[in-house]
Protein backbone atom coordinates (compact mmCIF):
# COMPACT_ATOMS: atom_id res chain seq x y z
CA UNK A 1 17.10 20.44 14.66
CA UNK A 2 13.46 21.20 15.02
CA UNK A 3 10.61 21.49 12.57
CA UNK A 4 9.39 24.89 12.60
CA UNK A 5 5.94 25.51 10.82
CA UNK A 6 4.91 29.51 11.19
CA UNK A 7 1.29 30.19 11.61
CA UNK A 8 1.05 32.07 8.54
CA UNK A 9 1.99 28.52 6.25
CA UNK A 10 -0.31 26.79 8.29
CA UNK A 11 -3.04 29.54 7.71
CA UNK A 12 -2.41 29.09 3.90
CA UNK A 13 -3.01 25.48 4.09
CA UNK A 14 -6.55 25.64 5.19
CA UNK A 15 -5.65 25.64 8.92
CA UNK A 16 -7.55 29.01 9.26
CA UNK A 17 -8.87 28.96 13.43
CA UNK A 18 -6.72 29.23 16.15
CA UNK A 19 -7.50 25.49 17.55
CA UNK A 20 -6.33 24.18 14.44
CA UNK A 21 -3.35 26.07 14.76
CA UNK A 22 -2.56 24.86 18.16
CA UNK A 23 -3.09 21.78 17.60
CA UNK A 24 -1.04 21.41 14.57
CA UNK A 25 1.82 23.58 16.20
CA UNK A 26 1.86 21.85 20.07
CA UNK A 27 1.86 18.25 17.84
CA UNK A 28 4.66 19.15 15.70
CA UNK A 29 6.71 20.70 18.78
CA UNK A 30 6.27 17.08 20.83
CA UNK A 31 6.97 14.31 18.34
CA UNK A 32 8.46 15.95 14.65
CA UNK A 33 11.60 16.84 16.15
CA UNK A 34 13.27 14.42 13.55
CA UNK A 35 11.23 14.78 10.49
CA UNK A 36 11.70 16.91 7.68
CA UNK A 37 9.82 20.12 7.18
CA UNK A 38 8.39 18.62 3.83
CA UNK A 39 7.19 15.41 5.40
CA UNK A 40 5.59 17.71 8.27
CA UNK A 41 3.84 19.88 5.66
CA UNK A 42 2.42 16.91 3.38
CA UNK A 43 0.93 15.24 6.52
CA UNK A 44 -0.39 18.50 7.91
CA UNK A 45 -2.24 19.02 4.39
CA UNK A 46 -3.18 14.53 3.83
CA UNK A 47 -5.04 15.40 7.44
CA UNK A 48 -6.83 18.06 6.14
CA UNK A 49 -8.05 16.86 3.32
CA UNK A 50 -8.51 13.05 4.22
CA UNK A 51 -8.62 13.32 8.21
CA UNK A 52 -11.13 9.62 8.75
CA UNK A 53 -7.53 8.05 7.10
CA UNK A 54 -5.71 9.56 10.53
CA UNK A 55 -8.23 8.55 13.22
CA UNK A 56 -6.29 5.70 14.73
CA UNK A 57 -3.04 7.48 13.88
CA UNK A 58 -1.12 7.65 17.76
CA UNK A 59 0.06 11.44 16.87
CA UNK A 60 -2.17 12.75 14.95
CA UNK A 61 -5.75 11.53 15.75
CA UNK A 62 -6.78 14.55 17.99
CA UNK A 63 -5.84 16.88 14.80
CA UNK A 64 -8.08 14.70 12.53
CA UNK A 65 -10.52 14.30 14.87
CA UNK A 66 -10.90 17.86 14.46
CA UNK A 67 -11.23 18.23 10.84
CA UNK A 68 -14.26 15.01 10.51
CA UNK A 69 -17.18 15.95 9.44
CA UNK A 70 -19.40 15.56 12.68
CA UNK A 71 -22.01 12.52 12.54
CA UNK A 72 -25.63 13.07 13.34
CA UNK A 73 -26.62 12.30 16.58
CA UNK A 74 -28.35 9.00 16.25
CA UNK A 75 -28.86 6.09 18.75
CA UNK A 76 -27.58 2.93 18.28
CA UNK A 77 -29.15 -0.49 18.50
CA UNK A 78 -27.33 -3.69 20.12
CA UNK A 79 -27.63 -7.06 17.72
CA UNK A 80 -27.05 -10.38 17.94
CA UNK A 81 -25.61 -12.84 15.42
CA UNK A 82 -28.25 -15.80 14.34
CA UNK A 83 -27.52 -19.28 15.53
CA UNK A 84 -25.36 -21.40 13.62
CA UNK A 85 -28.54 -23.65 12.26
CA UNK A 86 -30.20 -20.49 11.76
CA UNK A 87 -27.52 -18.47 9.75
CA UNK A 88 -28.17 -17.70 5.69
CA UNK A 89 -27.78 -20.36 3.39
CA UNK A 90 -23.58 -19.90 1.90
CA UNK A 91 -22.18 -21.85 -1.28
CA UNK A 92 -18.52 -22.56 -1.37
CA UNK A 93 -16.31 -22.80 -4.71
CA UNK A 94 -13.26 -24.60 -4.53
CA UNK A 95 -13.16 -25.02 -0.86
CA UNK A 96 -9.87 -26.80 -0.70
CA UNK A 97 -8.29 -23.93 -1.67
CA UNK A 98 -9.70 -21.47 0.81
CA UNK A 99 -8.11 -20.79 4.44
CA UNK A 100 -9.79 -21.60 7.63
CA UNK A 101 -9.69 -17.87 8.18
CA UNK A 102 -11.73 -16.78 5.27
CA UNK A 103 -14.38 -19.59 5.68
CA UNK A 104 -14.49 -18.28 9.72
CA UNK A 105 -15.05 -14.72 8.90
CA UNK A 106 -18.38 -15.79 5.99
CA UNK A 107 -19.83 -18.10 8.28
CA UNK A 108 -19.68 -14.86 10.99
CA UNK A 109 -21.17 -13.09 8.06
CA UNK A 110 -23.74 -15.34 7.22
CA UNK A 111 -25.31 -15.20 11.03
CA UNK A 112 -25.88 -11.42 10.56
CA UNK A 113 -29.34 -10.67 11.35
CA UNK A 114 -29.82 -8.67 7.54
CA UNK A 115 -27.77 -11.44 5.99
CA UNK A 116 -29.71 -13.33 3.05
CA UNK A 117 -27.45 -15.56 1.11
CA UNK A 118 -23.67 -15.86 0.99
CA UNK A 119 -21.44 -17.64 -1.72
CA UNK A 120 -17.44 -17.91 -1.50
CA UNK A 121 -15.39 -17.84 -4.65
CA UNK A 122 -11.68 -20.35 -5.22
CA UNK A 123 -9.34 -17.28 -4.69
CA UNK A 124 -10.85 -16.60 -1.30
CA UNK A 125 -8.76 -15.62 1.85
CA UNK A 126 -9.21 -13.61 5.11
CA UNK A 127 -9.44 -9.82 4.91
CA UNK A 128 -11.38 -6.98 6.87
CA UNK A 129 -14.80 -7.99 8.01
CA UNK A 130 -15.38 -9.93 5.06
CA UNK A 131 -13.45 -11.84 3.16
CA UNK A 132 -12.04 -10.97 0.31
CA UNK A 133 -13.70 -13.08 -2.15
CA UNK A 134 -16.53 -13.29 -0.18
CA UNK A 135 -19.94 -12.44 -1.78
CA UNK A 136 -23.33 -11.24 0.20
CA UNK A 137 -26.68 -10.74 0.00
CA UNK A 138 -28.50 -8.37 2.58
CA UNK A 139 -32.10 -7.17 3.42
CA UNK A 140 -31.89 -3.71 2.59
CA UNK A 141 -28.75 -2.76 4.22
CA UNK A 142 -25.35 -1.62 3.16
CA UNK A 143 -22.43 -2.87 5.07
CA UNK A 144 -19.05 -0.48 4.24
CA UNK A 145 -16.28 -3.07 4.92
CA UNK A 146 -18.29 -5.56 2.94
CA UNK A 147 -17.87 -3.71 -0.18
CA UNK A 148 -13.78 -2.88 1.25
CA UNK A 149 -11.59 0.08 1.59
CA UNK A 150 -11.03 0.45 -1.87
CA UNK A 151 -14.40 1.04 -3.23
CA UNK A 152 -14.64 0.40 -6.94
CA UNK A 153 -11.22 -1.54 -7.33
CA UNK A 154 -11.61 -2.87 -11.12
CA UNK A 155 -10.08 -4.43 -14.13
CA UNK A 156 -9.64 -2.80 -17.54
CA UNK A 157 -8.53 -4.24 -20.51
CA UNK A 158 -8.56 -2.83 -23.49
CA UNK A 159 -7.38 -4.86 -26.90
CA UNK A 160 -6.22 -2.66 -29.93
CA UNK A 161 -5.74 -3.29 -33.29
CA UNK A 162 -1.87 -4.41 -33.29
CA UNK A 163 -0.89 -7.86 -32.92
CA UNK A 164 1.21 -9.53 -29.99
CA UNK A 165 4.50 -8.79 -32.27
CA UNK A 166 3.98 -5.10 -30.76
CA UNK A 167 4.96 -5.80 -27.34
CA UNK A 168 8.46 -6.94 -28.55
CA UNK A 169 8.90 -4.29 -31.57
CA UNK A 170 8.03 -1.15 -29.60
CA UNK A 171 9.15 -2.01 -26.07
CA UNK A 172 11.58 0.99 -25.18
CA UNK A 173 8.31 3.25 -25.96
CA UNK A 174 6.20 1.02 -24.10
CA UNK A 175 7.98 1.36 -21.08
CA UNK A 176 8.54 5.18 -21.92
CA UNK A 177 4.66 5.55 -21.82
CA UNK A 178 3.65 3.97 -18.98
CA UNK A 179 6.61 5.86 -17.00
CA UNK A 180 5.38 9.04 -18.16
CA UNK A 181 1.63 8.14 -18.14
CA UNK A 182 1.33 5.95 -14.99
CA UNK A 183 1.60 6.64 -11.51
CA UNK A 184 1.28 4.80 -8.23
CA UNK A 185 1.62 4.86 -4.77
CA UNK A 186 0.18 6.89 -2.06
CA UNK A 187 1.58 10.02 -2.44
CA UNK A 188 2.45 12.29 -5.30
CA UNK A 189 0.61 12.45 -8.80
CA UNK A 190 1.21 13.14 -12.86
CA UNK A 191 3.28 15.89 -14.17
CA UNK A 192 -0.21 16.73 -15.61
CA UNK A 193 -3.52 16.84 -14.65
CA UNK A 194 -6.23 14.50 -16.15
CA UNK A 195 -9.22 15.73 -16.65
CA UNK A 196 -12.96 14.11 -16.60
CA UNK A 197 -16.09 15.15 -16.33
CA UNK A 198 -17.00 12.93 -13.45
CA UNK A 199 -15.03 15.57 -11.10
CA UNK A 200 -17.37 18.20 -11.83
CA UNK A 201 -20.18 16.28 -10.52
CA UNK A 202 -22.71 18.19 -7.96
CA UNK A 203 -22.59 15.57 -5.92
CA UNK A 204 -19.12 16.66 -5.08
CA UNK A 205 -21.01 19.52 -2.66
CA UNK A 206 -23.79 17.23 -1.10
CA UNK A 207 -21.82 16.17 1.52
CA UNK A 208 -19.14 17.73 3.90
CA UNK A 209 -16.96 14.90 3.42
CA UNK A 210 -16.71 14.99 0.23
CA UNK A 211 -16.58 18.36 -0.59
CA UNK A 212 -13.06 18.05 1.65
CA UNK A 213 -12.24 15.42 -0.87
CA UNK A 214 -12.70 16.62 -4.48
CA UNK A 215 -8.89 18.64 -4.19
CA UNK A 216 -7.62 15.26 -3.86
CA UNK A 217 -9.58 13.64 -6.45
CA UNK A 218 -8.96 15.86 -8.96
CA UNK A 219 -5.08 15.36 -8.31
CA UNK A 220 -5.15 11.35 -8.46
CA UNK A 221 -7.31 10.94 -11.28
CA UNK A 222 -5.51 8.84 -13.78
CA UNK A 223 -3.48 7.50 -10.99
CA UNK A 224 -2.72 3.98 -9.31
CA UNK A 225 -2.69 2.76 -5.64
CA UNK A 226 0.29 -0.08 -4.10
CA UNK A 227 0.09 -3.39 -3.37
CA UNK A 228 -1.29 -5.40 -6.27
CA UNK A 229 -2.48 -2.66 -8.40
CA UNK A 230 -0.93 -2.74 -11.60
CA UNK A 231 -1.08 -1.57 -15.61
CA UNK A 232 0.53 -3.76 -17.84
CA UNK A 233 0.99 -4.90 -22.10
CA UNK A 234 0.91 -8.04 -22.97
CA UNK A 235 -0.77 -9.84 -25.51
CA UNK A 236 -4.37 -11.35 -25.96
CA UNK A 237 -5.30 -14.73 -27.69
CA UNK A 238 -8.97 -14.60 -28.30
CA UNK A 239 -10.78 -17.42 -29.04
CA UNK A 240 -13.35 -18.87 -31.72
CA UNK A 241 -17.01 -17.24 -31.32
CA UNK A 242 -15.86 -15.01 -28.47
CA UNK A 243 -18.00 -12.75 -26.30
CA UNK A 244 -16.03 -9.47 -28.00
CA UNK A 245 -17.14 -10.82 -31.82
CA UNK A 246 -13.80 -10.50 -32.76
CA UNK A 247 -11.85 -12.09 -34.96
CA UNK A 248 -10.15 -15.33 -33.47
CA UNK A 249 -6.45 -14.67 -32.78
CA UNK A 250 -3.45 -12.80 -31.37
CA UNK A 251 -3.81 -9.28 -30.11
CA UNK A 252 -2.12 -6.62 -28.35
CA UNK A 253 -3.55 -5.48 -25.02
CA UNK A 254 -3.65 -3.11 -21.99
CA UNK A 255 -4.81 -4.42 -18.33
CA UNK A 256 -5.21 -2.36 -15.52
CA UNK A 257 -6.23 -3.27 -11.93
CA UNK A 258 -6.71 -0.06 -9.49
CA UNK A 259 -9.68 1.17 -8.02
CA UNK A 260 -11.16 5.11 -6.21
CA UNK A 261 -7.53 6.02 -4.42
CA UNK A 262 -7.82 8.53 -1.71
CA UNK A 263 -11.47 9.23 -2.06
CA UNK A 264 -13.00 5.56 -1.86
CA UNK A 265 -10.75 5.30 1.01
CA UNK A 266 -12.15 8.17 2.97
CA UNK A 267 -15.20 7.03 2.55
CA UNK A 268 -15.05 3.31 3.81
CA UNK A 269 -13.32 4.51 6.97
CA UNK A 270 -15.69 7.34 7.50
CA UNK A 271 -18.83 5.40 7.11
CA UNK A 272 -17.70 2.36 8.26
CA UNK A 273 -17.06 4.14 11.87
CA UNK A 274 -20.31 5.28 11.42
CA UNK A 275 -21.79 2.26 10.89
CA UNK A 276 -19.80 0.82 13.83
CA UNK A 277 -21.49 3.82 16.08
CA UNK A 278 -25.08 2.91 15.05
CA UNK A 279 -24.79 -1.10 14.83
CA UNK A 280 -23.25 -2.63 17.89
CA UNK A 281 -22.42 -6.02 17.26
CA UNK A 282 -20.41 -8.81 18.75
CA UNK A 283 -16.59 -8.31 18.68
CA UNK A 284 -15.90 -11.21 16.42
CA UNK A 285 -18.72 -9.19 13.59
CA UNK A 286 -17.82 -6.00 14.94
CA UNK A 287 -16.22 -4.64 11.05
CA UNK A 288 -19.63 -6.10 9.47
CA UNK A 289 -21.22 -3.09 11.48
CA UNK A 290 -23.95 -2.22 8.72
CA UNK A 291 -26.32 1.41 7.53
CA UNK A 292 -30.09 0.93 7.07
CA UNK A 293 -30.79 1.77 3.41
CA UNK A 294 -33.59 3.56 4.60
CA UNK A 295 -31.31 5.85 6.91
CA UNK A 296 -29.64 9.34 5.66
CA UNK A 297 -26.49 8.12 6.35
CA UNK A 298 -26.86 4.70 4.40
CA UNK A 299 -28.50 6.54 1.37
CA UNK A 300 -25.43 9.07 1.85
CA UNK A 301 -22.62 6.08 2.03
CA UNK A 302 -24.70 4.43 -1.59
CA UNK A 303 -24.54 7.75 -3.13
CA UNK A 304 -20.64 8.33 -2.54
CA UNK A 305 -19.84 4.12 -3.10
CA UNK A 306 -21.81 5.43 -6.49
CA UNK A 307 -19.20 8.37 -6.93
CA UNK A 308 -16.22 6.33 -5.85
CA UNK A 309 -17.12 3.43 -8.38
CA UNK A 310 -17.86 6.09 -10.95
CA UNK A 311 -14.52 7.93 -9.91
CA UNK A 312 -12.54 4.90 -10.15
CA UNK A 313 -13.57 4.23 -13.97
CA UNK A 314 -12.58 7.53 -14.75
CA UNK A 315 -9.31 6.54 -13.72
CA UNK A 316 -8.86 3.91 -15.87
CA UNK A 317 -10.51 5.45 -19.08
CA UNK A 318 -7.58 8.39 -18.14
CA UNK A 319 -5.04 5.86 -18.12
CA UNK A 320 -5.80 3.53 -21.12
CA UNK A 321 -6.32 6.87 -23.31
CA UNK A 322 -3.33 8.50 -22.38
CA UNK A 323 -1.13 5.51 -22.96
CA UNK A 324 -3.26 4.59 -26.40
CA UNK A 325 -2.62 8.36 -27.57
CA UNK A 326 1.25 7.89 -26.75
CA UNK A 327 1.92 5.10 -28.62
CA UNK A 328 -0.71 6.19 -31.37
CA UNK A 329 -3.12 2.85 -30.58
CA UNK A 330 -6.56 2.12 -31.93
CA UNK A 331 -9.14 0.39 -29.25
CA UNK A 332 -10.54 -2.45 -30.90
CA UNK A 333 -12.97 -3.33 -27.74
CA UNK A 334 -12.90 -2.51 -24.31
CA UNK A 335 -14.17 -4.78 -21.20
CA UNK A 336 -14.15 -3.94 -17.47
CA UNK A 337 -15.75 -4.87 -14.18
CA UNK A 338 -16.04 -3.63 -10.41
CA UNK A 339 -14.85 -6.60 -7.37
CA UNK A 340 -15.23 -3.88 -4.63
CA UNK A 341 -18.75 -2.51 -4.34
CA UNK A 342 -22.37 -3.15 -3.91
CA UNK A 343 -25.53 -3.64 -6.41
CA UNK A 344 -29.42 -3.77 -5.95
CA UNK A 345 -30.36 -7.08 -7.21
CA UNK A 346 -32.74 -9.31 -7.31
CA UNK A 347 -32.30 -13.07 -5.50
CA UNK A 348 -33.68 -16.54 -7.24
CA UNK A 349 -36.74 -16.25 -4.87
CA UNK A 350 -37.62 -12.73 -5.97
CA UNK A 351 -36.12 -10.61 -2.86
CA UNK A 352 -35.06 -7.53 -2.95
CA UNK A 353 -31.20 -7.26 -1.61
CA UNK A 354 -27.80 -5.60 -1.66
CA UNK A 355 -25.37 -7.60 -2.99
CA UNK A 356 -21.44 -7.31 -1.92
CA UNK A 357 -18.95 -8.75 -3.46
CA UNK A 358 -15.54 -7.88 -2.05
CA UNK A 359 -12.52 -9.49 -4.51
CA UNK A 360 -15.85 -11.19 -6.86
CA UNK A 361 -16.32 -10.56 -10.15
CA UNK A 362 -20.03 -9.95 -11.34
CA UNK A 363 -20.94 -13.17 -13.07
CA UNK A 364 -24.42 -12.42 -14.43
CA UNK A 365 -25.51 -14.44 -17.88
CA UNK A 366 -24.01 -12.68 -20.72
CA UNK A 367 -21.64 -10.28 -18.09
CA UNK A 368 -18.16 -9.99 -19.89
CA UNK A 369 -15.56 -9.70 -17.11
CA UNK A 370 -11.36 -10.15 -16.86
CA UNK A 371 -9.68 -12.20 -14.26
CA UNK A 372 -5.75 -11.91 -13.72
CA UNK A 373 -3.09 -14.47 -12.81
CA UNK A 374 -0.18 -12.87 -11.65
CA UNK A 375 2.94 -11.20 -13.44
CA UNK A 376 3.70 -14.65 -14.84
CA UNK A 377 0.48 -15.80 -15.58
CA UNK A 378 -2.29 -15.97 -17.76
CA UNK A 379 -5.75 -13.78 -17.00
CA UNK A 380 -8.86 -14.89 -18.61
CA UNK A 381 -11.17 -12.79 -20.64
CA UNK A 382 -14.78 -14.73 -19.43
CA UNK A 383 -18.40 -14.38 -19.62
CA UNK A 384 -21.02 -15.25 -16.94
CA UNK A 385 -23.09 -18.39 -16.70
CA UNK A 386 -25.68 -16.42 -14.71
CA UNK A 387 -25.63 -18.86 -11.18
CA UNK A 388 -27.85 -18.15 -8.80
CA UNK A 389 -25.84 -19.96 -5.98
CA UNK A 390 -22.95 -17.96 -6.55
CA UNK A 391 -25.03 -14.90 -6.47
CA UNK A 392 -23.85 -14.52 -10.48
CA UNK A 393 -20.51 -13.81 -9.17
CA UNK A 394 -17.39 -15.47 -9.81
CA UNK A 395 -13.24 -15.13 -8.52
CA UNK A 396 -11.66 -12.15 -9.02
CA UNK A 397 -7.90 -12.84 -9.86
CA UNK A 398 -5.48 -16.18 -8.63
CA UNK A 399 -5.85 -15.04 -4.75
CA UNK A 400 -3.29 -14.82 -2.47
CA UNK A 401 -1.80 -18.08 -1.16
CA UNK A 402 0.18 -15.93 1.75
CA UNK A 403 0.61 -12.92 3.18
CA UNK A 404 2.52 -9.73 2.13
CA UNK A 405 4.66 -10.65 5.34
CA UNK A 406 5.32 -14.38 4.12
CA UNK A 407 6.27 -13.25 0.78
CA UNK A 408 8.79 -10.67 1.92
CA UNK A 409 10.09 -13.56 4.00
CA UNK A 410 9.72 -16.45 1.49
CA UNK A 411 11.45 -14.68 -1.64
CA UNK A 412 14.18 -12.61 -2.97
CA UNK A 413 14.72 -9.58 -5.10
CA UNK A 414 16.92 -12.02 -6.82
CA UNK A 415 15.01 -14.84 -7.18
CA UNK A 416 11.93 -12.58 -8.41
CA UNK A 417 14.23 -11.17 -11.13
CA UNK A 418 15.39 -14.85 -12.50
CA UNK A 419 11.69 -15.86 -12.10
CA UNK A 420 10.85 -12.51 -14.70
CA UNK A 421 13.67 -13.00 -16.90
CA UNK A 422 12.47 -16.44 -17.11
CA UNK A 423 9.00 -15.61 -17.98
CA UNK A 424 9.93 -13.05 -20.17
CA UNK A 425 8.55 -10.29 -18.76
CA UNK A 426 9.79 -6.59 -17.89
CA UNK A 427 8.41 -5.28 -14.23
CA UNK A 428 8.76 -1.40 -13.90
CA UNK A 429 8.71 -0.87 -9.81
CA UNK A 430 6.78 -3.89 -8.14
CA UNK A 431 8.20 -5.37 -5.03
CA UNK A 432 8.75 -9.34 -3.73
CA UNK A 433 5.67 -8.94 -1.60
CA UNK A 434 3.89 -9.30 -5.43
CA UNK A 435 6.36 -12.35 -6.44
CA UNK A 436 4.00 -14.80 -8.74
CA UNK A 437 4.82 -17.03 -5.69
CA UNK A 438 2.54 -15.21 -3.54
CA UNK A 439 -0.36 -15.65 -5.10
CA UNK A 440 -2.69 -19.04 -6.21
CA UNK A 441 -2.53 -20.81 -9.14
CA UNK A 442 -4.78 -18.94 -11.85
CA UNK A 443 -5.68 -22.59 -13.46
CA UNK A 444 -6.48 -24.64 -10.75
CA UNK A 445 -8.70 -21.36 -9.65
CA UNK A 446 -10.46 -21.31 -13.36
CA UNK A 447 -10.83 -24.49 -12.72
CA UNK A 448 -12.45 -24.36 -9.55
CA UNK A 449 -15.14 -22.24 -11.19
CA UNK A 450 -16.15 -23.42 -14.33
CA UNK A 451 -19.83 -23.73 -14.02
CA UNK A 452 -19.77 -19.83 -13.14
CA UNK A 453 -18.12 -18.59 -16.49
CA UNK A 454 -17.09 -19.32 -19.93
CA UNK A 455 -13.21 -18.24 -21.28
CA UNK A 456 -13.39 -16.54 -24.46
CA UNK A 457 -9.70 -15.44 -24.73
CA UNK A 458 -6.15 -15.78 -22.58
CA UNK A 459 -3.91 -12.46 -21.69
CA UNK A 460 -0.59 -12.83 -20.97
CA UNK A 461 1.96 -10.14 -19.30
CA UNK A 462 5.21 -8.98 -20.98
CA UNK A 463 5.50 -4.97 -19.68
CA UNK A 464 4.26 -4.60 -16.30
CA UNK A 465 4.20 -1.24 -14.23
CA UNK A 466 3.37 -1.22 -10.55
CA UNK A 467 4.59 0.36 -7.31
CA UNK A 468 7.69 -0.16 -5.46
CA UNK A 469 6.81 -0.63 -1.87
């Protein structure tokens, strides 16, 4: 049976000129003769509000291509990458326990003509342009896939005033709150709205993109992505003299790991295409396409990486209060830090640069940061050493030792369940492609790194929430 959309719903979804209409109507006609009317109408309104997400979509790109904002005409310049003897200067953490892949794709990096400096951290593999745990330094120029897809992806913890008894004592309303207070996943949101003052923002109506995107924002706020985001209890052993000032011993805490949903996501793929228009480079560099700082479209991509950043703390604030005010929780201290974006900073020899790190942790002196294990392992509470080599950057979880593919090969629903009930911990959703198994181990990692932070305290899971894929 065939989908049938009338003109008027499509008219009250935004699509409000005849093209749109057409195009909408002739697209459904050819290739939605098996979907659902529902699944028709929630991708007719995901284009409309994030069409850069649909570009390379096979059905759908000519209807999203008509709903992007249009670029500015500008030319674009041809580059070359550096010569190998020629390329920035890169320092390498615990190389042994980095693929080939992710030491190819820095070293392309590096031989950028803008590039300054590069350092790699232990949890390192490949990813999209750069790697993820890759860290750069750039002469005034902002590079969209450096800084990754999901712009402002972050840790939270918070640590409140119970002990690590709580966890145990209170677990049905544990998992109570974070079912009712949590949500993850692409589609879909709360039962409630969240609200924060960071959606009011003018900024909102600088640009047309995201103008098309605060709808969308304001319904994911307080909301989680897939893959390895995740918001779990567990409990906290701070140590003697820690960073915090608190009180040596055994605490109960919340984690989080998510980062700007929807919004950040629109905006790396717009702006990276942009970028891609602009800076022609090499096929094997072609994702490290970058925006002059001094262009309006690089001081427009800064000011909505700003948003997205600031967006994707509001998320996070939203989540920790709302499951603090269920279970009637007192924040003792609170500590949190971007891996997905990019800072103005100053290098060792006094230049001027943009600094990426994509899956890094800022390590500057005195910087109080978290880095996870997995579900069954320990995350560290740290503080920076301050090292210039490493760009004051440090790992930003365990790292995955294989793919999402290889783990959904390599493991069982069973065996991940044993593995949990082993470990003593409770996983609400969360899929094999996450299996502790996949990932490196978080010691050898810390270990890898000492000489870029100090531990001050050791968080274990026990309640974990995440998607199911």
């Amino acid at each position: 049976m065939k989908t049938v959309i009338q003109l008027k719903e499509l008219s009250k979804m935004g699509y409000t000129t005849d093209v749109a209409r057409s195009l909408a109507i002739n697209i459904i006609s050819r290739h939605c003769k098996h979907e659902t009317k529902e699944d028709v109408v929630n991708v007719l309104k995901n284009i409309q509000e994030q069409p850069q997400t649909w570009l390379q979509n096979e059905t759908w790109s000519k209807l999203a291509e008509y709903f992007c904002p249009e670029p500015d005409d500008e030319t674009f310049q041809v580059y070359a990458l550096k010569h190998q003897n020629d390329a920035a200067p890169l320092k390498v953490y615990g190389g042994k326990h980095i693929d080939t892949n992710a030491k190819q794709q820095m070293a392309t990096a590096l031989a950028l003509p803008v590039a300054l400096q590069g350092a790699l951290m232990p949890d390192a593999h490949g990813g999209y342009g750069l790697p993820i745990g890759g860290v750069l330094a750039t002469n005034n120029a902002v590079i969209p896939y450096a800084v990754g897809v999901d712009i402002g992806c972050r840790m939270s913890l918070s640590i409140f005033s119970e002990n690590e008894k709580y966890v145990k004592r209170y677990a049905y309303q544990i998992k109570e709150a974070l079912r009712d207070h949590t949500h993850f996943g692409m589609e879909g949101s709360l039962d409630y709205r969240n609200e924060h003052e960071v959606l009011d923002r003018s900024i909102f109506q600088q640009t047309e993109l995201l103008r098309t995107l605060q709808g969308k924002a304001a319904r994911q706020l307080g909301t989680s992505g897939s893959g390895n985001h995740f918001v779990e209890f567990g409990a906290i052993e701070l140590y003697e003299n820690n960073i915090l000032q608190l009180p040596a011993g055994n605490y109960l805490a919340l984690l989080s790991h998510s980062g700007s949903r929807g919004l950040g996501a629109a905006v790396a793929m717009y702006y990276t295409q942009l970028a891609m228009d602009v800076c022609k480079l090499p096929s094997e560099a072609k994702n490290l396409a970058w925006l002059d700082m001094n262009s309006e479209a690089g001081q427009e991509y800064w000011m909505s990486m700003t948003l997205a950043g600031d967006y994707a703390k509001a998320s996070h604030d939203c989540i920790h209060a709302n499951l603090a005010k269920a279970l009637g929780l007192q924040a003792l201290a609170k500590v949190e830090n971007h891996h997905n974006f990019a800072w103005r900073e100053t290098l060792q020899d006094g230049r001027e640069a943009i600094v990426h790190r994509k899956g890094a942790t800022p390590a500057h002196k005195g910087d109080a940061g978290i880095i996870p294990g997995s579900m069954t392992s320990p995350g560290y509470l740290v503080s920076g050493k301050g090292v210039d080599a490493a760009l004051n950057s440090a790992s930003h979880g365990a790292g995955r030792a294989m793919s999402r593919k290889k783990a959904k090969e390599s493991f069982t629903n069973s065996a991940l369940k044993k593995m949990l009930a082993d470990y003593g911990v409770c996983l609400i959703g969360g899929s094999i492609e996450e299996a502790p198994g996949a990932y490196k181990d978080i010691d050898t990692i810390m270990s890898a790194q000492t000489e870029l932070v100090d531990v001050h305290g050791k968080f274990m899971p026990a309640i974990v929430r995440m998607n199911k894929e």
